[in-house]
Protein backbone atom coordinates (compact mmCIF):
# COMPACT_ATOMS: atom_id res chain seq x y z
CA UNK A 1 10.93 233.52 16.90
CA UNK A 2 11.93 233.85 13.29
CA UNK A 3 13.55 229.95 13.20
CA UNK A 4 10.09 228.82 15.39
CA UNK A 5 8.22 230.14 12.10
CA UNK A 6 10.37 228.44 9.89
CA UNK A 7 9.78 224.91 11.28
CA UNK A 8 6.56 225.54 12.11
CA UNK A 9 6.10 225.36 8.24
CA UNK A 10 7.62 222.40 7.80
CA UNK A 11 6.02 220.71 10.83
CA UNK A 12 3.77 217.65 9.73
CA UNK A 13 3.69 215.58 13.00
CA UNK A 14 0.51 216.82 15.34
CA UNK A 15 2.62 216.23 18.16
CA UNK A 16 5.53 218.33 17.11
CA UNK A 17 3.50 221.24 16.08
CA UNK A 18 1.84 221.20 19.73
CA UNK A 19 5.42 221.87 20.61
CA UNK A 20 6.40 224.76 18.40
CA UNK A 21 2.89 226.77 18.95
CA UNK A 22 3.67 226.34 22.71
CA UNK A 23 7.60 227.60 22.40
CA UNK A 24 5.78 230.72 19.62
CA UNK A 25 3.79 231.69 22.18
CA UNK A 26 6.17 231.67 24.80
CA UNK A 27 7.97 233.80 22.70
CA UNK A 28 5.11 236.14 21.93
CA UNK A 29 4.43 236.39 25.71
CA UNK A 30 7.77 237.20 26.45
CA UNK A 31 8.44 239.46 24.17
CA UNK A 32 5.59 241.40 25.36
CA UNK A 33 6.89 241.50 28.83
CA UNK A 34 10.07 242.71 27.10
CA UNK A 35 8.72 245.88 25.64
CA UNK A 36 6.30 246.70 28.17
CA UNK A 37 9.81 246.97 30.55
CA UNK A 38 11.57 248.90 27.40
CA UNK A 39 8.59 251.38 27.32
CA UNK A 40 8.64 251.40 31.34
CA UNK A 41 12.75 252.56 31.32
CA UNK A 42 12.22 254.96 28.52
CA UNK A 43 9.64 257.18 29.84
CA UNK A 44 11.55 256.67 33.74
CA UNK A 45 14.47 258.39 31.69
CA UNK A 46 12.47 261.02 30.25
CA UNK A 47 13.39 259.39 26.27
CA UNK A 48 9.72 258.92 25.60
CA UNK A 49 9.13 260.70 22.38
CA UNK A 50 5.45 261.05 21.09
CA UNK A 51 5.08 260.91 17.54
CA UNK A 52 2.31 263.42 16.66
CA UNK A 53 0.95 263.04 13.24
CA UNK A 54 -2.64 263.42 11.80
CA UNK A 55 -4.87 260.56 12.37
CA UNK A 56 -8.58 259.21 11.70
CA UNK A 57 -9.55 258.36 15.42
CA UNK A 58 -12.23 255.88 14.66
CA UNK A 59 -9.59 253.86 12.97
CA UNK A 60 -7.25 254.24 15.92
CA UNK A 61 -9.55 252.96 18.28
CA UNK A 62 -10.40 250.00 15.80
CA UNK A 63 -7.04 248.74 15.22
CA UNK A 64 -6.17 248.23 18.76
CA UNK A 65 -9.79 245.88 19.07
CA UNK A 66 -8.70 243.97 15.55
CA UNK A 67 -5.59 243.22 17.29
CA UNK A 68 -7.10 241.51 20.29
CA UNK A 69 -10.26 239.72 18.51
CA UNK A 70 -9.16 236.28 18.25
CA UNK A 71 -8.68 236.30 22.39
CA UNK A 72 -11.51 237.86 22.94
CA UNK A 73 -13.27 235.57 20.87
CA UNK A 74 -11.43 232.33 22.18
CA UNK A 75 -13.24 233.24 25.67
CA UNK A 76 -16.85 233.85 23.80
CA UNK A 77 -16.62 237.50 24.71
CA UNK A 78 -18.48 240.29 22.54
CA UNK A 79 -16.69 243.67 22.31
CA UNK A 80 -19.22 246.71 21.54
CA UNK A 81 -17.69 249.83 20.61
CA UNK A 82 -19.38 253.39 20.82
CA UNK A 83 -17.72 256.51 19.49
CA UNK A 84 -19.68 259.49 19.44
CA UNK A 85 -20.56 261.15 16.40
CA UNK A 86 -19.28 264.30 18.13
CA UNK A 87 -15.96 263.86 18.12
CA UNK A 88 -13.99 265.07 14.92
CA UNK A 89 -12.70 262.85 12.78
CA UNK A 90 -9.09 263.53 12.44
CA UNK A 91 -7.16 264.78 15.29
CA UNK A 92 -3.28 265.28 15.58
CA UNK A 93 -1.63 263.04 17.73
CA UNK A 94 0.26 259.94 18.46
CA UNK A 95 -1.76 256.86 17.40
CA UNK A 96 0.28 253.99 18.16
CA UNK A 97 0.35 255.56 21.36
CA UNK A 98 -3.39 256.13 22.33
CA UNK A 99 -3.92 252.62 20.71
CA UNK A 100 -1.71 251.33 23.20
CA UNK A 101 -3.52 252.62 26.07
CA UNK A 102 -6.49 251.05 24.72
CA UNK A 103 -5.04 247.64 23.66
CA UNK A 104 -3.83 247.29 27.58
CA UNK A 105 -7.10 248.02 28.93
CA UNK A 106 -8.55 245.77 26.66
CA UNK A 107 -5.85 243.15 26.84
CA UNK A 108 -6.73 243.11 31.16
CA UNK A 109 -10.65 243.17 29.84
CA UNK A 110 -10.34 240.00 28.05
CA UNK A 111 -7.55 238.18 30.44
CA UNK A 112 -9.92 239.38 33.29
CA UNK A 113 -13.18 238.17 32.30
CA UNK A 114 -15.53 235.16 31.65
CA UNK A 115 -18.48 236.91 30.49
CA UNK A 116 -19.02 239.56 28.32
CA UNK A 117 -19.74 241.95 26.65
CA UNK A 118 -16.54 244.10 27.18
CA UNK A 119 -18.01 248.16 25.64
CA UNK A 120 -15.64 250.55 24.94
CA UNK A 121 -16.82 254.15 24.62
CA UNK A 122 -15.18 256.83 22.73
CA UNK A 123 -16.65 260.26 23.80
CA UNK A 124 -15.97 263.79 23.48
CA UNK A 125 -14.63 265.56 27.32
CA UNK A 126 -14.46 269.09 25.92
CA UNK A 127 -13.89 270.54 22.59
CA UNK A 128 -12.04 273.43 22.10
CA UNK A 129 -10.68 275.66 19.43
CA UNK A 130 -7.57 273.79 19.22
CA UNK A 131 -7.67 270.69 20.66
CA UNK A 132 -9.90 268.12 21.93
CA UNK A 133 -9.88 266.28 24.98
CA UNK A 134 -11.16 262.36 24.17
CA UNK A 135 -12.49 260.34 26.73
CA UNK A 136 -11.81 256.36 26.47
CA UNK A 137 -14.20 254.01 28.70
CA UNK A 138 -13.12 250.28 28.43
CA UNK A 139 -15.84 248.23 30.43
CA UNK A 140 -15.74 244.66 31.64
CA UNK A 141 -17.79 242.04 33.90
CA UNK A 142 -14.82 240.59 35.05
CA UNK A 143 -13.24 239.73 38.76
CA UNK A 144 -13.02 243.36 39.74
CA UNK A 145 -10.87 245.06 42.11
CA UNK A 146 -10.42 245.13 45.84
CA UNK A 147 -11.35 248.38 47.53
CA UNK A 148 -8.17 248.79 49.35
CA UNK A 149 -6.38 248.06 46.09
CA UNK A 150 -7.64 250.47 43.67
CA UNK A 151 -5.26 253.15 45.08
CA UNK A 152 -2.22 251.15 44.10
CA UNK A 153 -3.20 249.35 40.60
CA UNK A 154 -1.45 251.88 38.44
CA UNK A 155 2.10 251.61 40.22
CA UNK A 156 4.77 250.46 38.79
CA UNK A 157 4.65 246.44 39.09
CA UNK A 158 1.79 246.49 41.08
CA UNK A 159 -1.37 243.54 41.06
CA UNK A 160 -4.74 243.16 42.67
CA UNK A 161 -2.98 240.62 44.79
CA UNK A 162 -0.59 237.53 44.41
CA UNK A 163 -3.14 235.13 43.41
CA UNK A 164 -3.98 237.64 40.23
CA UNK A 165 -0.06 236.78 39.27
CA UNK A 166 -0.05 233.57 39.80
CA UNK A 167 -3.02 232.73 38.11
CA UNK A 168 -2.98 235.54 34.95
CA UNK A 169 0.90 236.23 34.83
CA UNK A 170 2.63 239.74 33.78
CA UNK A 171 4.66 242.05 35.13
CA UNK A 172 2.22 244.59 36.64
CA UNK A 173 3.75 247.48 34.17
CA UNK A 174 0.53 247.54 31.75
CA UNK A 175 -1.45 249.94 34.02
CA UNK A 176 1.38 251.89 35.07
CA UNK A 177 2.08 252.15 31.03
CA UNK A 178 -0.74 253.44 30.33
CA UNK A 179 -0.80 256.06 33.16
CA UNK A 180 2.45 257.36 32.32
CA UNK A 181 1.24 257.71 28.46
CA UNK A 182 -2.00 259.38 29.41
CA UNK A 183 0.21 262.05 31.10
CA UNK A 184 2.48 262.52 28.13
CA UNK A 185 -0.55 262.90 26.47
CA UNK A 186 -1.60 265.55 29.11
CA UNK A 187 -4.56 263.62 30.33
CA UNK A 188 -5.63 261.51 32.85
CA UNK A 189 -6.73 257.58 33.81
CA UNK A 190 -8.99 256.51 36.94
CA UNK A 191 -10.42 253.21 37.79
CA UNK A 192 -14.18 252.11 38.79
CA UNK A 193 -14.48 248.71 40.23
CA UNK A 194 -16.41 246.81 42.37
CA UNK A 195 -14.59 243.25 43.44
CA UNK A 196 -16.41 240.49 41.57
CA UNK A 197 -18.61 242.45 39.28
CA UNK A 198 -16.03 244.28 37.02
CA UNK A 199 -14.12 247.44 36.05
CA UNK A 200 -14.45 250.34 34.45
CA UNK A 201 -11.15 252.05 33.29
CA UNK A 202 -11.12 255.87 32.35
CA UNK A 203 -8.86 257.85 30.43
CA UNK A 204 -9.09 261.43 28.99
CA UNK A 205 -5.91 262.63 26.24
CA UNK A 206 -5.57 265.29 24.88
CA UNK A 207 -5.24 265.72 20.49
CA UNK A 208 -4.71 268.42 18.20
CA UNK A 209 -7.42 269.58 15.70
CA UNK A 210 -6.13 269.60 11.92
CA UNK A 211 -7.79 270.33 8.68
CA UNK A 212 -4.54 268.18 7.40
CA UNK A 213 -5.76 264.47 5.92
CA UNK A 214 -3.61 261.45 7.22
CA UNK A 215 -2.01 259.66 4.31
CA UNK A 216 -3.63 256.39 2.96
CA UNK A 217 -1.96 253.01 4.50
CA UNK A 218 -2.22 250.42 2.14
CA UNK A 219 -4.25 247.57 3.56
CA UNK A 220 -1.89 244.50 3.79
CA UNK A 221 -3.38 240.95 3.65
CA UNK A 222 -1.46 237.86 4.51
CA UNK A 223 -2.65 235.39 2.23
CA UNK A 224 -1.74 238.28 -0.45
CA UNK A 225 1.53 239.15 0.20
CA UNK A 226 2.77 235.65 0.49
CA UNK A 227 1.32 235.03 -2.75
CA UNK A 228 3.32 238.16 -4.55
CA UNK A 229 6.14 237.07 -6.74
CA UNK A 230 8.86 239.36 -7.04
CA UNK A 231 11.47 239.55 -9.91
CA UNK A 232 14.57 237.47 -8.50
CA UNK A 233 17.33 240.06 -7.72
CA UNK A 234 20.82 240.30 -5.94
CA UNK A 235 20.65 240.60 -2.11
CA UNK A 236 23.56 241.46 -0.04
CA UNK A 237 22.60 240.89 3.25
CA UNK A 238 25.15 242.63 6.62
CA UNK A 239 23.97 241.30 10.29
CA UNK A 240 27.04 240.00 12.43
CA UNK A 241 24.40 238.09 14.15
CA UNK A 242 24.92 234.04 12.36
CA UNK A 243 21.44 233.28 13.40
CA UNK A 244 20.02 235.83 12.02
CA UNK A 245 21.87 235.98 8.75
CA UNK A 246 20.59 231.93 8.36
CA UNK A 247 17.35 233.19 8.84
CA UNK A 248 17.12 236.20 6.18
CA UNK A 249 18.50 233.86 3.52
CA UNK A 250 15.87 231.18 4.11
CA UNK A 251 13.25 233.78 3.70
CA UNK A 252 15.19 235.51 0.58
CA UNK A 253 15.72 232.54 -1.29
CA UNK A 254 12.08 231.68 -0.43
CA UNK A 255 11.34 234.50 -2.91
CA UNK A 256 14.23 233.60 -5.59
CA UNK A 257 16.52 235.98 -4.52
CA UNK A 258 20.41 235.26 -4.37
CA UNK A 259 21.67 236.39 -1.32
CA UNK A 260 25.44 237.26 -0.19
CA UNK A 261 26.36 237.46 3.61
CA UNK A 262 29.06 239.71 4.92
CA UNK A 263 29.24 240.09 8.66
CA UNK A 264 29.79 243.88 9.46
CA UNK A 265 30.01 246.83 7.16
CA UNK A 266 33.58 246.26 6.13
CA UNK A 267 33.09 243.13 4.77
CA UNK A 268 30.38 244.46 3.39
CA UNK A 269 32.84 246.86 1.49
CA UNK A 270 34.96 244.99 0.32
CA UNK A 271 32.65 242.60 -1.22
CA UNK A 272 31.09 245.87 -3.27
CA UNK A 273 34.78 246.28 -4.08
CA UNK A 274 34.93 243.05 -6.06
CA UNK A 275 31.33 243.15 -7.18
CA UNK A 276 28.84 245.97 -6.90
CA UNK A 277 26.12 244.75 -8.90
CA UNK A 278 23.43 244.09 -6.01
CA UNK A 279 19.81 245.15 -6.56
CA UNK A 280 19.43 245.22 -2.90
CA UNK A 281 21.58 246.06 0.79
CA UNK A 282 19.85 245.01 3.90
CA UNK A 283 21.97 245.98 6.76
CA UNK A 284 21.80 245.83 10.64
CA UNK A 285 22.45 249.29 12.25
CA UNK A 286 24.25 247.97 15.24
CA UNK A 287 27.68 245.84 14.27
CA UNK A 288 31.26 245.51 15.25
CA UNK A 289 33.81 247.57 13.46
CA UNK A 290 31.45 249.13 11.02
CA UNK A 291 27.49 249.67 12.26
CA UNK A 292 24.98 250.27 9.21
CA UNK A 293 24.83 253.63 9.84
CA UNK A 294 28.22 253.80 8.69
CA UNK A 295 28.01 251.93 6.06
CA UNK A 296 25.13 253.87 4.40
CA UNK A 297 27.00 256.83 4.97
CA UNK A 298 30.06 255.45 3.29
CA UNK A 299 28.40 254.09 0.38
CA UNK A 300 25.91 257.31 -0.24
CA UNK A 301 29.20 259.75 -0.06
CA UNK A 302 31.39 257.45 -2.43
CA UNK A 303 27.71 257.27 -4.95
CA UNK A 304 28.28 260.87 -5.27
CA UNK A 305 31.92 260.97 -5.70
CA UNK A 306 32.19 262.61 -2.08
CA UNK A 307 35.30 262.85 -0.17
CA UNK A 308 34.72 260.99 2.92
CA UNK A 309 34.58 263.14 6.55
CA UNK A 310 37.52 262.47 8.78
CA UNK A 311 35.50 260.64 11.06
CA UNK A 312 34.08 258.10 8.70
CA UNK A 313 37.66 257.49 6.95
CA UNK A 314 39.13 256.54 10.30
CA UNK A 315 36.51 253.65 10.79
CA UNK A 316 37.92 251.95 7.34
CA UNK A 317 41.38 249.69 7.25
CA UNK A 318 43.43 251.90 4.68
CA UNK A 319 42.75 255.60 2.72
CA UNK A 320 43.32 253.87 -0.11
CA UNK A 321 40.10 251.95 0.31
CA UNK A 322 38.16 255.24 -0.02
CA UNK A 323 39.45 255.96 -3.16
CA UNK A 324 38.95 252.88 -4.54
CA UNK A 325 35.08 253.12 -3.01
CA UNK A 326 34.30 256.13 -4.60
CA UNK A 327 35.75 254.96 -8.48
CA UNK A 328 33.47 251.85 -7.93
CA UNK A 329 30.29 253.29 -6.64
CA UNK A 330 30.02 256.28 -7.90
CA UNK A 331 27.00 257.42 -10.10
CA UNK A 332 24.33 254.93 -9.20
CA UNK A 333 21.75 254.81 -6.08
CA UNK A 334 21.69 251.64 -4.18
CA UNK A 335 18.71 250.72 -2.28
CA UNK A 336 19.60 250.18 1.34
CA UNK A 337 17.31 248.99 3.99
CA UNK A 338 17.75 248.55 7.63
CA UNK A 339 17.43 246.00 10.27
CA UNK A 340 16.61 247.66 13.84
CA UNK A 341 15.42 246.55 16.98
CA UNK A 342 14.05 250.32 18.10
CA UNK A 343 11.09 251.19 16.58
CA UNK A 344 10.94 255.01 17.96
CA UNK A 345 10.48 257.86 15.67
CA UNK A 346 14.27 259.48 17.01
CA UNK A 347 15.34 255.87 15.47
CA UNK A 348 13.62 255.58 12.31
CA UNK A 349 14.90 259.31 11.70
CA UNK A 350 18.25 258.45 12.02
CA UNK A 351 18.02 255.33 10.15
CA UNK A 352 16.68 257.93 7.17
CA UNK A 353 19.70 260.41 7.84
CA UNK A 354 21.74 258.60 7.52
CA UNK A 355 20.45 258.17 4.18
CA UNK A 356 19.06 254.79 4.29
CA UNK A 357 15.77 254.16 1.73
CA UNK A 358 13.23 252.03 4.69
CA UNK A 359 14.04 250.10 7.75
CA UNK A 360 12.49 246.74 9.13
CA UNK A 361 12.15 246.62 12.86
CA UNK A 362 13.29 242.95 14.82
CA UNK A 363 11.86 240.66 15.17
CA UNK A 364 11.35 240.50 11.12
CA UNK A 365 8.71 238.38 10.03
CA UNK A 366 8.00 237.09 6.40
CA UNK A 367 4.83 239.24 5.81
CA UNK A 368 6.05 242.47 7.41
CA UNK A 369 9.50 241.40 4.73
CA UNK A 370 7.53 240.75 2.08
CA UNK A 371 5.68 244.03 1.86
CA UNK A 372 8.82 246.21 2.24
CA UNK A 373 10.49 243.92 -0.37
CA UNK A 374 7.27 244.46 -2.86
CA UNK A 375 6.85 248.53 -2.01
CA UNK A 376 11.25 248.99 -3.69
CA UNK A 377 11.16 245.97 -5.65
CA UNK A 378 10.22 244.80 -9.50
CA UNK A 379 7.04 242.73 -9.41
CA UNK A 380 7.47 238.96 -11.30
């Protein structure tokens, strides 16, 4: 996806960029399918963890129809939103969660239909002295649903019929998603639908009341953060992966910075062994011989003149390394950042346990890069 961005940019030929906007959104659609089966597997095996934080639920419900605008406008469909005035306005929950659930709905709304307008309704179901129980209407004129099919739509890779497949694609987990979130949620979703005159989809979740303010999220525009120039510093970069690496350093030295590769963390060592003076570590957490976590953990213990655990010394080629580690590192932060593919709180913890400063999830685009880069970095 990464290298499909990368040529797109340097595409001129109509023709050839026809090609590379087909194979990106190929890649878009599939890894879609991907994570809706990652989400299905993780909450079969019980390792679906909400994230409860405060929230503003307005903005919630927002972000999920930002993300889906340009389809719905492609197909000339309208999206009206309602949210009552009732309803607080911060609630304790898991956003990216509930936004989920709506961004499915919304997502079968759009694919669904040829005339709009699509409503979504944000009421309050009942409001208590602790919680409040939110009820989410997503409305559409589409195809509808089959009678004898309603009772099935929200199992596991389960469509209308085969003609819906054939014709609209997916894997029939969305709905089944979003059922199994609304009950980790401790709600409920239901279905309304009469075949050729469209749906109405239902769900009630349940959130926390809080006097506590969510933190202010820095808006990030595209167009901005490309723009930012950043002061040119020393990058070692640690991913075993070669395609990977190649694409990092294109996007580093996009930005001035001088980047050196190692392959796994004890390269990685070694080549702070001979020259520690890098600004910046970006490191994959999952690599042969020596995984990021490691690493971190190696270099934070020897930056305070630690002794390393037994554990962690066994992972490294010689004791004597160690020592020599600790008389070169000590005394001075480095800024480490990771590269992961999971994006679950349990992960992002770890990642921070193990004493790393931020983490970019895969697959890493420029913008996404370019912000984390700008948030540790000198400006230009």
């Amino acid at each position: 996806m990464g290298m499909t961005d990368l040529a797109l940019e340097k595409a001129v030929d109509p023709q050839q960029r026809s090609y590379l906007e087909t194979v990106k959104l190929s890649a878009d659609s599939l890894l879609s399918l991907i994570n809706d089966i990652l989400d299905f597997s993780k909450i079969e095996a019980g390792q679906m963890e909400l994230d409860e934080h405060p929230f503003i639920l307005a903005e919630a419900v927002e972000a999920a129809i930002r993300t889906v605008s340009v389809l719905s406008k492609e197909k000339g469909l309208d999206i009206a939103i309602d949210i009552s005035l009732e309803l607080p306005k911060v609630v304790e929950g898991d956003s990216l969660r509930f936004r989920q659930i709506i961004l499915n709905l919304l997502s079968n709304a759009i694919k669904f239909s040829e005339k709009g307008p699509i409503r979504v309704l944000v009421t309050p179901e009942k409001i208590g002295p602790e919680s409040v129980a939110v009820r989410v209407a997503v409305i559409d004129r589409g195809i509808g649903i089959k009678a004898d099919k309603i009772g099935a739509i929200f199992s596991a890779f389960s469509q209308a019929d085969s003609s819906v497949s054939r014709k609209f694609g997916g894997t029939g987990l969305g709905l089944a998603i979003c059922r199994q979130l609304c009950e980790l949620m401790d709600g409920t979703i239901s279905v309304q639908s009469e075949h050729g005159k469209g749906a109405t989809f239902t769900f009630i979740v349940i959130f926390g009341l809080t006097a506590e303010e969510p933190p202010q999220k820095k808006k990030i525009d595209t167009a901005v953060v490309e723009a930012i120039r950043l002061q040119p510093v020393r990058v070692l970069l640690v991913e075993d992966n070669p395609a990977n690496r190649f694409l990092l350093r294109v996007v580093l030295e996009k930005f001035q910075h001088q980047v050196t590769e190692a392959v796994d963390g004890v390269e990685a060592l070694h080549i702070l062994l001979e020259d520690d003076r890098f600004d910046l570590i970006i490191t994959d957490v999952q690599m042969p011989r020596l995984d990021g976590y490691s690493l971190t953990r190696i270099i934070r213990r020897c930056e305070q003149d630690e002794l390393l655990d037994k554990e962690t010394a066994d992972k490294l080629e010689n004791n004597s390394l160690s020592e020599r580690l600790r008389s070169r590192l000590r005394g001075r932060h480095r800024l480490i950042i990771a590269m992961t593919a999971n994006a679950m709180s349990g992960d992002q913890e770890k990642c921070f346990n193990a004493g790393m400063d931020d983490y970019l999830t895969k697959p890493i685009d420029k913008v996404q890069l370019a912000a984390t880069l700008k948030r540790w970095l000198p400006g230009g």
